[in-house]
N, C-alpha and C. Protein backbone atom coordinates (compact mmCIF):
# COMPACT_ATOMS: atom_id res chain seq x y z
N UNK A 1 4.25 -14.61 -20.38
CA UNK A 1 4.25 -13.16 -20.56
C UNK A 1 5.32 -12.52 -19.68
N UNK A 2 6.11 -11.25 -20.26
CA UNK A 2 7.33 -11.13 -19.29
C UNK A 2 6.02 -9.50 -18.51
N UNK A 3 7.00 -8.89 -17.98
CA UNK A 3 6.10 -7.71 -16.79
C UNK A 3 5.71 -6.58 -17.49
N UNK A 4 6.08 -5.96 -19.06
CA UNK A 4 5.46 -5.40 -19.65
C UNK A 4 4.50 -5.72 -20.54
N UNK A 5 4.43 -7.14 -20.78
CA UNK A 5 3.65 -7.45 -21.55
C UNK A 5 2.08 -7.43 -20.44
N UNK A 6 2.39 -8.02 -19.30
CA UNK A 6 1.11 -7.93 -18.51
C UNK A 6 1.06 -6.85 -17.93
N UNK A 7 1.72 -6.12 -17.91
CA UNK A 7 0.75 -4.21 -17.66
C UNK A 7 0.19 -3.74 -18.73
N UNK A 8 0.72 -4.46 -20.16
CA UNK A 8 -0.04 -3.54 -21.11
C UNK A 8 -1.22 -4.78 -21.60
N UNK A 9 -1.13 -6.12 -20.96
CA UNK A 9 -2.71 -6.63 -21.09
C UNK A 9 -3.59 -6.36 -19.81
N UNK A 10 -3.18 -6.46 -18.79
CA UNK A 10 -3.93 -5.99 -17.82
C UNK A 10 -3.95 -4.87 -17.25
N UNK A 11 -3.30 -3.93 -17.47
CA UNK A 11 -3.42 -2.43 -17.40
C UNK A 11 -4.76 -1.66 -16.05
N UNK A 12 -5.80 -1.74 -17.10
CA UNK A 12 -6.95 -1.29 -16.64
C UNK A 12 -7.53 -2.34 -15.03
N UNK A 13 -7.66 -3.43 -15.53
CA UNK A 13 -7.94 -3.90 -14.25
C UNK A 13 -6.91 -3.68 -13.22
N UNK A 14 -5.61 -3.86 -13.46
CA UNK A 14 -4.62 -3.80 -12.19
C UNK A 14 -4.98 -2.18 -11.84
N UNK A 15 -5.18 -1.13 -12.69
CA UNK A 15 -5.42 0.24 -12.07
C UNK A 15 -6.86 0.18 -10.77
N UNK A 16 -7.75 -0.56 -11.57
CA UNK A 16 -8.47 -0.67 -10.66
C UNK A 16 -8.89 -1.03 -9.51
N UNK A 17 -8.18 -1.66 -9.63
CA UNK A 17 -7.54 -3.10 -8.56
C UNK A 17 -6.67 -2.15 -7.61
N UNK A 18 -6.03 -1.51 -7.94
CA UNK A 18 -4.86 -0.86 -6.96
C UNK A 18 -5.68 0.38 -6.50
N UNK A 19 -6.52 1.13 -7.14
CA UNK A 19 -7.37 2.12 -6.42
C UNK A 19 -8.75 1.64 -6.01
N UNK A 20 -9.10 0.49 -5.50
CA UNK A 20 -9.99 -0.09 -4.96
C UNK A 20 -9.17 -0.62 -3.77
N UNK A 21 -7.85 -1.03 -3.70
CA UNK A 21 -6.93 -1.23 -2.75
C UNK A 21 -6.58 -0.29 -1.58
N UNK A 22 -6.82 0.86 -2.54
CA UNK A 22 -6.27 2.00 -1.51
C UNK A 22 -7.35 2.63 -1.03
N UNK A 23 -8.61 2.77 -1.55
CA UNK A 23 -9.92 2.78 -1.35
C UNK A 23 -10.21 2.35 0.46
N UNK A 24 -10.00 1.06 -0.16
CA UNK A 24 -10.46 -0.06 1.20
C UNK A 24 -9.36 0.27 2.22
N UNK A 25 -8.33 0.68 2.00
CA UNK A 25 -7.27 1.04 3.40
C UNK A 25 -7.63 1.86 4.01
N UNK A 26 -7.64 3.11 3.03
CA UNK A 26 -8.30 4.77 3.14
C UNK A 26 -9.41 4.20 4.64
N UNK A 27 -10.54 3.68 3.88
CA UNK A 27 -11.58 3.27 5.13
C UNK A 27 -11.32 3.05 5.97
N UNK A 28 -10.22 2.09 6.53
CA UNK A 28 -9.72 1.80 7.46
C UNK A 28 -8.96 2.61 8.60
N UNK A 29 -8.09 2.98 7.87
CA UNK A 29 -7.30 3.83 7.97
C UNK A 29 -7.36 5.31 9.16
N UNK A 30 -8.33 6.00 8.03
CA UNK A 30 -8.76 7.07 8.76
C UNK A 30 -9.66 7.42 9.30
N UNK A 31 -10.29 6.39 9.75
CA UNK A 31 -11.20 6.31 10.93
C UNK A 31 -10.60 6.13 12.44
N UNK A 32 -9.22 4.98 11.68
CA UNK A 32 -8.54 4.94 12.66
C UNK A 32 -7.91 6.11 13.29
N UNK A 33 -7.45 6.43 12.08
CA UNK A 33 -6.46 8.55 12.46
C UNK A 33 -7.27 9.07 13.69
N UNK A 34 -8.63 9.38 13.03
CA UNK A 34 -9.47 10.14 13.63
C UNK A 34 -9.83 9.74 15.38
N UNK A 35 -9.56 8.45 15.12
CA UNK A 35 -9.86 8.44 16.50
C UNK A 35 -8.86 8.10 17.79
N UNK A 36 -7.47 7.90 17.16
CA UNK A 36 -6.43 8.48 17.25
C UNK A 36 -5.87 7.44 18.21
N UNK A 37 -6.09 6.04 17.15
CA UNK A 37 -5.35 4.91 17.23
C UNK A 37 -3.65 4.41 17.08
N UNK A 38 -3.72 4.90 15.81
CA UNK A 38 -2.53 4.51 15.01
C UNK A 38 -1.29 5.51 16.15
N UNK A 39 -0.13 5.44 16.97
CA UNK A 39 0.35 5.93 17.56
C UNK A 39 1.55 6.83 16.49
N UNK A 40 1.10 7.43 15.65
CA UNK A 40 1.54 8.08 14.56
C UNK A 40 1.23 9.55 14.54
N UNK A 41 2.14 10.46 14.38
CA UNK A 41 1.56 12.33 14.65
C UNK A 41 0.54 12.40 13.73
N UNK A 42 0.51 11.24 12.83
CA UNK A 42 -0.05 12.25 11.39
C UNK A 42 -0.11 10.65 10.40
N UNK A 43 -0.87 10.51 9.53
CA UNK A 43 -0.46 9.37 8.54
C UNK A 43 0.16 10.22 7.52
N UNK A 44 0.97 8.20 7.24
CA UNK A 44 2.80 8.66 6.97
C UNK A 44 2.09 9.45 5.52
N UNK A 45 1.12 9.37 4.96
CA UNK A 45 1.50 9.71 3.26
C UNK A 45 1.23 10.93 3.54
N UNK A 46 0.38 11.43 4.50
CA UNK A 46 0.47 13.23 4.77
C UNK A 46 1.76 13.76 4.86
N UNK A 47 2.03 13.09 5.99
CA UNK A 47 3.91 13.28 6.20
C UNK A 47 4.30 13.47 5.31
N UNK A 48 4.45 12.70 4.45
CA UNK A 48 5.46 12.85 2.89
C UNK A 48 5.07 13.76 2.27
N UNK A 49 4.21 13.93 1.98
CA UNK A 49 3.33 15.12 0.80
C UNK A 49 3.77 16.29 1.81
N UNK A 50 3.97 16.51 2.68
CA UNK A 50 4.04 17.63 3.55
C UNK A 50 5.48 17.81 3.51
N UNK A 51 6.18 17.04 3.55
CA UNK A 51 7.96 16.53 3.42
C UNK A 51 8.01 17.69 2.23
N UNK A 52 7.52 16.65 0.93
CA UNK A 52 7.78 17.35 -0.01
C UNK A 52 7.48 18.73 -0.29
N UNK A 53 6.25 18.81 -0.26
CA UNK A 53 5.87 20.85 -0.32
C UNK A 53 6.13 21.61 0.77
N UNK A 54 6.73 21.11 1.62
CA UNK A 54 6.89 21.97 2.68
C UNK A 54 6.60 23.05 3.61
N UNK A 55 5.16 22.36 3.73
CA UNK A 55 4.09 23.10 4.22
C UNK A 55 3.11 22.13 4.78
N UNK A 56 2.10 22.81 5.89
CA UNK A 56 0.46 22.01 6.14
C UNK A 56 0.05 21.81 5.08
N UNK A 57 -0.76 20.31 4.83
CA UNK A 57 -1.36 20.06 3.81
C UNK A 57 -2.76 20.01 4.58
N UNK A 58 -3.86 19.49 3.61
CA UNK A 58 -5.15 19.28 4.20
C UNK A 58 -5.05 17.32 3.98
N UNK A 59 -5.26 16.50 4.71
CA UNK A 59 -5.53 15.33 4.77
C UNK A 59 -5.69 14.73 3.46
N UNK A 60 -6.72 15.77 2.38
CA UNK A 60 -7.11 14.75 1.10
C UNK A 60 -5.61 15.02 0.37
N UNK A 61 -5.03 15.53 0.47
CA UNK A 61 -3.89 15.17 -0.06
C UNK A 61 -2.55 14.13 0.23
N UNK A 62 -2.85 13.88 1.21
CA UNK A 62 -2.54 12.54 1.61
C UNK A 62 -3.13 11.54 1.71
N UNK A 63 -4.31 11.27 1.19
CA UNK A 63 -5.31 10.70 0.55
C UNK A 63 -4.82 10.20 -1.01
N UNK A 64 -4.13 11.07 -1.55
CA UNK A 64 -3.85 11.53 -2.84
C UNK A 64 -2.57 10.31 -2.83
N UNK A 65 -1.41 10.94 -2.05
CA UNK A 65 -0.72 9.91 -2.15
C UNK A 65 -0.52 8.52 -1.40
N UNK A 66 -1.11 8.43 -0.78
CA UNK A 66 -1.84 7.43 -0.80
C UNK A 66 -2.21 6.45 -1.78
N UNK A 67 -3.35 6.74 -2.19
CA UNK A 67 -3.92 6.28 -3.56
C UNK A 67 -2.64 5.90 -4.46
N UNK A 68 -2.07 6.69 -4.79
CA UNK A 68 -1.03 7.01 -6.30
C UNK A 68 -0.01 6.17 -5.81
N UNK A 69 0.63 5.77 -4.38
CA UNK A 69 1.43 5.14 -4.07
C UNK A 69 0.73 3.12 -4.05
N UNK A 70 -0.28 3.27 -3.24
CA UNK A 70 -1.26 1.85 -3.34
C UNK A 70 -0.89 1.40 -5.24
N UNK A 71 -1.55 2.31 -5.44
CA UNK A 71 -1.91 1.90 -6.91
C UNK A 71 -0.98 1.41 -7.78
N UNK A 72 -0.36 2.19 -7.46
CA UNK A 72 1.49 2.28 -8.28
C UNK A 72 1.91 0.29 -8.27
N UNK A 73 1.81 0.28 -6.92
CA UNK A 73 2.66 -1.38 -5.87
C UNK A 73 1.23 -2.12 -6.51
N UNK A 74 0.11 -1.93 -6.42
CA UNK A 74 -1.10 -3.24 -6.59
C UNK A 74 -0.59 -3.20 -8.35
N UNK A 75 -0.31 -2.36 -9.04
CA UNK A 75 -0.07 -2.59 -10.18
C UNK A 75 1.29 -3.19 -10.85
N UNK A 76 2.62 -2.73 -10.04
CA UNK A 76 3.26 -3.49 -10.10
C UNK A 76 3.12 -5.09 -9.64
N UNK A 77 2.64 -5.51 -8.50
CA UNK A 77 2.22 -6.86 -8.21
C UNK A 77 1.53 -7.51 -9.42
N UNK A 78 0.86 -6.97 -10.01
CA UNK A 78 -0.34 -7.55 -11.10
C UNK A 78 1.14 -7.86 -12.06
N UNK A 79 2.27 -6.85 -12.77
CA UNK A 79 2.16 -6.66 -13.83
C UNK A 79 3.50 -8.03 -13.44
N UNK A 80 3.80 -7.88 -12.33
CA UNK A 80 5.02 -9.03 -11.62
C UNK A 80 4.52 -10.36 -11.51
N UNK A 81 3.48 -10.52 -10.98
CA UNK A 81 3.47 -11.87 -10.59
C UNK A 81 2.00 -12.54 -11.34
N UNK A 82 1.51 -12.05 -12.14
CA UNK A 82 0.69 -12.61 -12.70
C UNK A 82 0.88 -13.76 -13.99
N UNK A 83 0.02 -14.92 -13.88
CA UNK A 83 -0.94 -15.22 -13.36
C UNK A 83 -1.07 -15.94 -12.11
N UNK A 84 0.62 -16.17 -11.08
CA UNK A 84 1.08 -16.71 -10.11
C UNK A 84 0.26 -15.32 -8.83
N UNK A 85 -0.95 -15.25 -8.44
CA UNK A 85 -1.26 -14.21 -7.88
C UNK A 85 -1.51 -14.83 -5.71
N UNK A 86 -0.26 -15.28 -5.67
CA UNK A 86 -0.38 -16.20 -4.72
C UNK A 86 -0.35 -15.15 -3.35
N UNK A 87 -0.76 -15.20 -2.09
CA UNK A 87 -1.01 -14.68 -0.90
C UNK A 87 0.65 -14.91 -0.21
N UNK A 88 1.15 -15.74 -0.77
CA UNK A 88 3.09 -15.30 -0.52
C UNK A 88 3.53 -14.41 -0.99
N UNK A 89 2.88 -14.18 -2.46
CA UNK A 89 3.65 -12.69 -3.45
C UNK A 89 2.88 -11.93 -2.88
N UNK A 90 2.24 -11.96 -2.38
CA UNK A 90 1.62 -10.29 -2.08
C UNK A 90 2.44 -10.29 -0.58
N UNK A 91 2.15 -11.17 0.27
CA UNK A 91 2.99 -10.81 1.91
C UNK A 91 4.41 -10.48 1.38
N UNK A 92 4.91 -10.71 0.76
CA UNK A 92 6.79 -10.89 0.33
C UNK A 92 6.43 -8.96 -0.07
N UNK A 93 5.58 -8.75 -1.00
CA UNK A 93 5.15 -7.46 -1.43
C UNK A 93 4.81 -6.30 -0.28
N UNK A 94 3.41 -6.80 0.70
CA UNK A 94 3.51 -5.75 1.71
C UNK A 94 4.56 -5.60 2.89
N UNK A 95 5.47 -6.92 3.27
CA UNK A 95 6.32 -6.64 3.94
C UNK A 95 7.76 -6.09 3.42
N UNK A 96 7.78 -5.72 2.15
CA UNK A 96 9.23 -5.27 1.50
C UNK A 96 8.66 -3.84 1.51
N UNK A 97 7.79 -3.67 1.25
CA UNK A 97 6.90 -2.13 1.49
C UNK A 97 7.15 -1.89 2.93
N UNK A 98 6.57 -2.65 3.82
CA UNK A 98 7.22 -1.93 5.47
C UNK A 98 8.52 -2.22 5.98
N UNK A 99 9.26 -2.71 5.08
CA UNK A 99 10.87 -1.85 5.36
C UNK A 99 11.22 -1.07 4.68
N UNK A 100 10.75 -0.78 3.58
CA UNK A 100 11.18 0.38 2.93
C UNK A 100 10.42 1.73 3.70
N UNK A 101 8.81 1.65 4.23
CA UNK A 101 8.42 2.86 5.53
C UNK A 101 9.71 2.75 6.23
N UNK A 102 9.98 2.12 7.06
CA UNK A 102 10.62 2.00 8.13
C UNK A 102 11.92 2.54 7.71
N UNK A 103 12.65 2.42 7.36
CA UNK A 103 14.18 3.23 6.68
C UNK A 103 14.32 3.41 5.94
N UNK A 104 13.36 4.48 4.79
CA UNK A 104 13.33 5.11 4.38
C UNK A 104 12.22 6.44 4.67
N UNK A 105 11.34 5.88 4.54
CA UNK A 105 9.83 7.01 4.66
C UNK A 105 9.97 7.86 5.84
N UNK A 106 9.92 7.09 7.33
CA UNK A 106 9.87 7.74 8.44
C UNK A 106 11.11 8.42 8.78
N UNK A 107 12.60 7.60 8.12
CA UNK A 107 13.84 9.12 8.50
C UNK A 107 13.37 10.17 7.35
N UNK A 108 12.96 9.98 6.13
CA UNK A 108 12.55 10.96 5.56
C UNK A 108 11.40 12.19 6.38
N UNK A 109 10.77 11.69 6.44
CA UNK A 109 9.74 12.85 7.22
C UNK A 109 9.90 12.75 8.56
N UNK A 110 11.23 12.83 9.29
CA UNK A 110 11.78 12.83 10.68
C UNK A 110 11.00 12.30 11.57
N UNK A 111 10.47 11.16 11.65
CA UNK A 111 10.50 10.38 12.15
C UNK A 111 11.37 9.25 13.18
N UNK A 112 12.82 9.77 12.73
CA UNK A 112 13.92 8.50 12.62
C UNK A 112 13.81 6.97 12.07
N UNK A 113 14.80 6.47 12.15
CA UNK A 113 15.01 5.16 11.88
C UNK A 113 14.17 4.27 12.56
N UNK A 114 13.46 3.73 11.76
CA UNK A 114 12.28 2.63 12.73
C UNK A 114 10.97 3.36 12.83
N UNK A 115 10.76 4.93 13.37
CA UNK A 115 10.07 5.46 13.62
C UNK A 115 10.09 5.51 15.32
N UNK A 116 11.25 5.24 15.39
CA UNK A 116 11.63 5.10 16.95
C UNK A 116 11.89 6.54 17.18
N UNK A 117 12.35 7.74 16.34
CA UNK A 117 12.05 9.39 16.91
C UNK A 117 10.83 9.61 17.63
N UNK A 118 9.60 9.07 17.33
CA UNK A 118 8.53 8.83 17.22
C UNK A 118 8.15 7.99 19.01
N UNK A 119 8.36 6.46 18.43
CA UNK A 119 7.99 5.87 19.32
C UNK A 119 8.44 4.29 18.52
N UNK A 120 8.76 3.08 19.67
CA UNK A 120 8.64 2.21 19.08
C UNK A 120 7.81 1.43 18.20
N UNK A 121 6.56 1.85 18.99
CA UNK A 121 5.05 1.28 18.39
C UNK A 121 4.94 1.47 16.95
N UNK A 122 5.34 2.50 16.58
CA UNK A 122 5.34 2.77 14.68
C UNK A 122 5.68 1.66 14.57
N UNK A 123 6.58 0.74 14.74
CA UNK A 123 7.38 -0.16 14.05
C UNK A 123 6.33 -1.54 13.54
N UNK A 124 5.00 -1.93 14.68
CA UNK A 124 3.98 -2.86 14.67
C UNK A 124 2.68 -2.37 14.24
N UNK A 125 2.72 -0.44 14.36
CA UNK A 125 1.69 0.21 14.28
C UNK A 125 1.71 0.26 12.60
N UNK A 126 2.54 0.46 12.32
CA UNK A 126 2.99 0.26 10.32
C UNK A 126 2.94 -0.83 10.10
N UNK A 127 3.04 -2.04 10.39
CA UNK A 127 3.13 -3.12 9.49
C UNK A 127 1.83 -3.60 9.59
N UNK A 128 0.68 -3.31 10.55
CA UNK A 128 -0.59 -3.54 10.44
C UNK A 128 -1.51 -3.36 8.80
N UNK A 129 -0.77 -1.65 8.70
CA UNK A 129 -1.72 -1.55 6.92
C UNK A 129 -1.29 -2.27 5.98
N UNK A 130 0.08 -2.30 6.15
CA UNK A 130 1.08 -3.21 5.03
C UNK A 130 0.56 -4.65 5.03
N UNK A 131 -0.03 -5.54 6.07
CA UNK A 131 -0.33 -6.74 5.93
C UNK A 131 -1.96 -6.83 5.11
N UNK A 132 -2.77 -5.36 5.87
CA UNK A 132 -3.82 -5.28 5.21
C UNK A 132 -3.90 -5.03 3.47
N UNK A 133 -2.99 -4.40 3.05
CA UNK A 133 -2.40 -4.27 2.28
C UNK A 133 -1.96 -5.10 1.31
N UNK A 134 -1.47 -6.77 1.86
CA UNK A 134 -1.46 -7.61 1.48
C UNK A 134 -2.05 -8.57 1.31
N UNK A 135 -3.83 -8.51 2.34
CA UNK A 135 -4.61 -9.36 2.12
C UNK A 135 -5.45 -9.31 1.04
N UNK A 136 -5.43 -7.62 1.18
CA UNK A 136 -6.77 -6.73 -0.08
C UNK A 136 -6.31 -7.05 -1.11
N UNK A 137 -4.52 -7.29 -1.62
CA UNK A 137 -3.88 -7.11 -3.05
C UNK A 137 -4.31 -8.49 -3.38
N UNK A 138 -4.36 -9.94 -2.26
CA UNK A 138 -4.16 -10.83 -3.03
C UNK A 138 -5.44 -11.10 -3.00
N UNK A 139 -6.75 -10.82 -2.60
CA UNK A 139 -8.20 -10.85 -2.73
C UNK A 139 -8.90 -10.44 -3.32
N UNK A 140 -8.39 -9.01 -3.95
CA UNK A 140 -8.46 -8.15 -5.07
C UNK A 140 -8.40 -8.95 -6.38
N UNK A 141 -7.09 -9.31 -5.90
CA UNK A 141 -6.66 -10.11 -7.50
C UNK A 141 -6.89 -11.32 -8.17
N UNK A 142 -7.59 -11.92 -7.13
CA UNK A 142 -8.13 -12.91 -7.29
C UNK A 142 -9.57 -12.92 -7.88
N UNK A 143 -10.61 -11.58 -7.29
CA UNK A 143 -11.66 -11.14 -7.35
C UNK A 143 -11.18 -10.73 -9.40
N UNK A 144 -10.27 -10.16 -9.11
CA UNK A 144 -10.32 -9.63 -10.91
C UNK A 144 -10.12 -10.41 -12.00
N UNK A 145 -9.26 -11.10 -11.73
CA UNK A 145 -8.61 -12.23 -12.26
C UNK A 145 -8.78 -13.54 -12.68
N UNK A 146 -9.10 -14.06 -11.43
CA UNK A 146 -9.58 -15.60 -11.51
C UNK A 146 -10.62 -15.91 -12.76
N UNK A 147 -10.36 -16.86 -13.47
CA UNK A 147 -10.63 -17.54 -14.80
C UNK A 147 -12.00 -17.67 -14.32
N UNK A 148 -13.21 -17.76 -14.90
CA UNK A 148 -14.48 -18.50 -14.67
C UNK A 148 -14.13 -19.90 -14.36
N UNK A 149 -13.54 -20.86 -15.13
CA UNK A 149 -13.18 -21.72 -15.00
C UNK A 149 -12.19 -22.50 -13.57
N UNK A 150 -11.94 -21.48 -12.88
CA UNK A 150 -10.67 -21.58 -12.13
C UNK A 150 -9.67 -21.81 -12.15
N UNK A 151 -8.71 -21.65 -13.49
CA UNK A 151 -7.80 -22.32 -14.11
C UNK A 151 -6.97 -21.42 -13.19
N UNK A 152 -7.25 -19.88 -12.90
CA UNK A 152 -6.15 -19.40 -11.87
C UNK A 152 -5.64 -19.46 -10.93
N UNK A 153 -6.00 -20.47 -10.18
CA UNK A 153 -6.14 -20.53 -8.45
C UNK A 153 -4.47 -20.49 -8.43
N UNK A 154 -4.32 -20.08 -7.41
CA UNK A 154 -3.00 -20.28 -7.16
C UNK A 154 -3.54 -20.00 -5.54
């Protein structure tokens, strides 16, 4: 199957799959915010959503993208590497995601380069969700996926 053919057979599960992904970060996540772990002003998808409208947002909207961004990547992964749903494609996946935060996202929402405007720590403090990121995608997908039979293992 080439990568449109498996978004338009697996479609629905990879959606689900990717907002059950972002679900389970969310949890993580902003508990962490709240208690004011992550050495970050703000989580980055607020940042952005705030980038873009150019204004205070309220949190669930970075919630929002969030979600829409998770979902977007767990669904591309599905529609890319399936039925090869191996715990290398997903790390190769969440770590190409935390360089693209890193020089792109954080000079976008002034941060600087690295997130070193910031502080160095962004740099280990970001790649923490991105790996989580990569355990949930390939556990997820395995959870959705995998044959009764086990013909999927990878």
């Amino acid at each position: 199957m080439d990568l449109l053919e498996n978004l338009r057979a697996h479609w629905g599960k990879a959606f689900s799959l990717g907002l059950l992904n972002g679900l389970l970060l969310s949890a993580i996540m902003v508990p962490a915010f709240q208690a004011g772990i992550p050495p970050m002003p703000k989580p980055p998808s607020l940042a952005f959503a705030e980038t873009l409208f150019g204004h205070s947002l309220p949190l669930f909207a970075g919630l929002l993208f969030h979600l829409a961004y998770v979902t977007f990547w767990s669904m591309a992964f599905i529609a890319g590497a399936y039925p090869r749903l191996t715990i290398l494609r997903a790390l190769g996946l969440g770590l190409a995601l935390w360089i693209v935060i890193l020089v792109v996202f954080f000079p976008v929402v002034g941060w600087g380069f690295l997130g070193l405007g910031v502080s160095p720590k962004l740099i280990v403090a970001s790649l923490i969700p991105h790996l989580l990121f990569a355990v949930f995608l390939w556990g997820l997908g395995h959870a959705f996926f995998l044959r009764r039979g086990g013909s999927d293992r990878s």
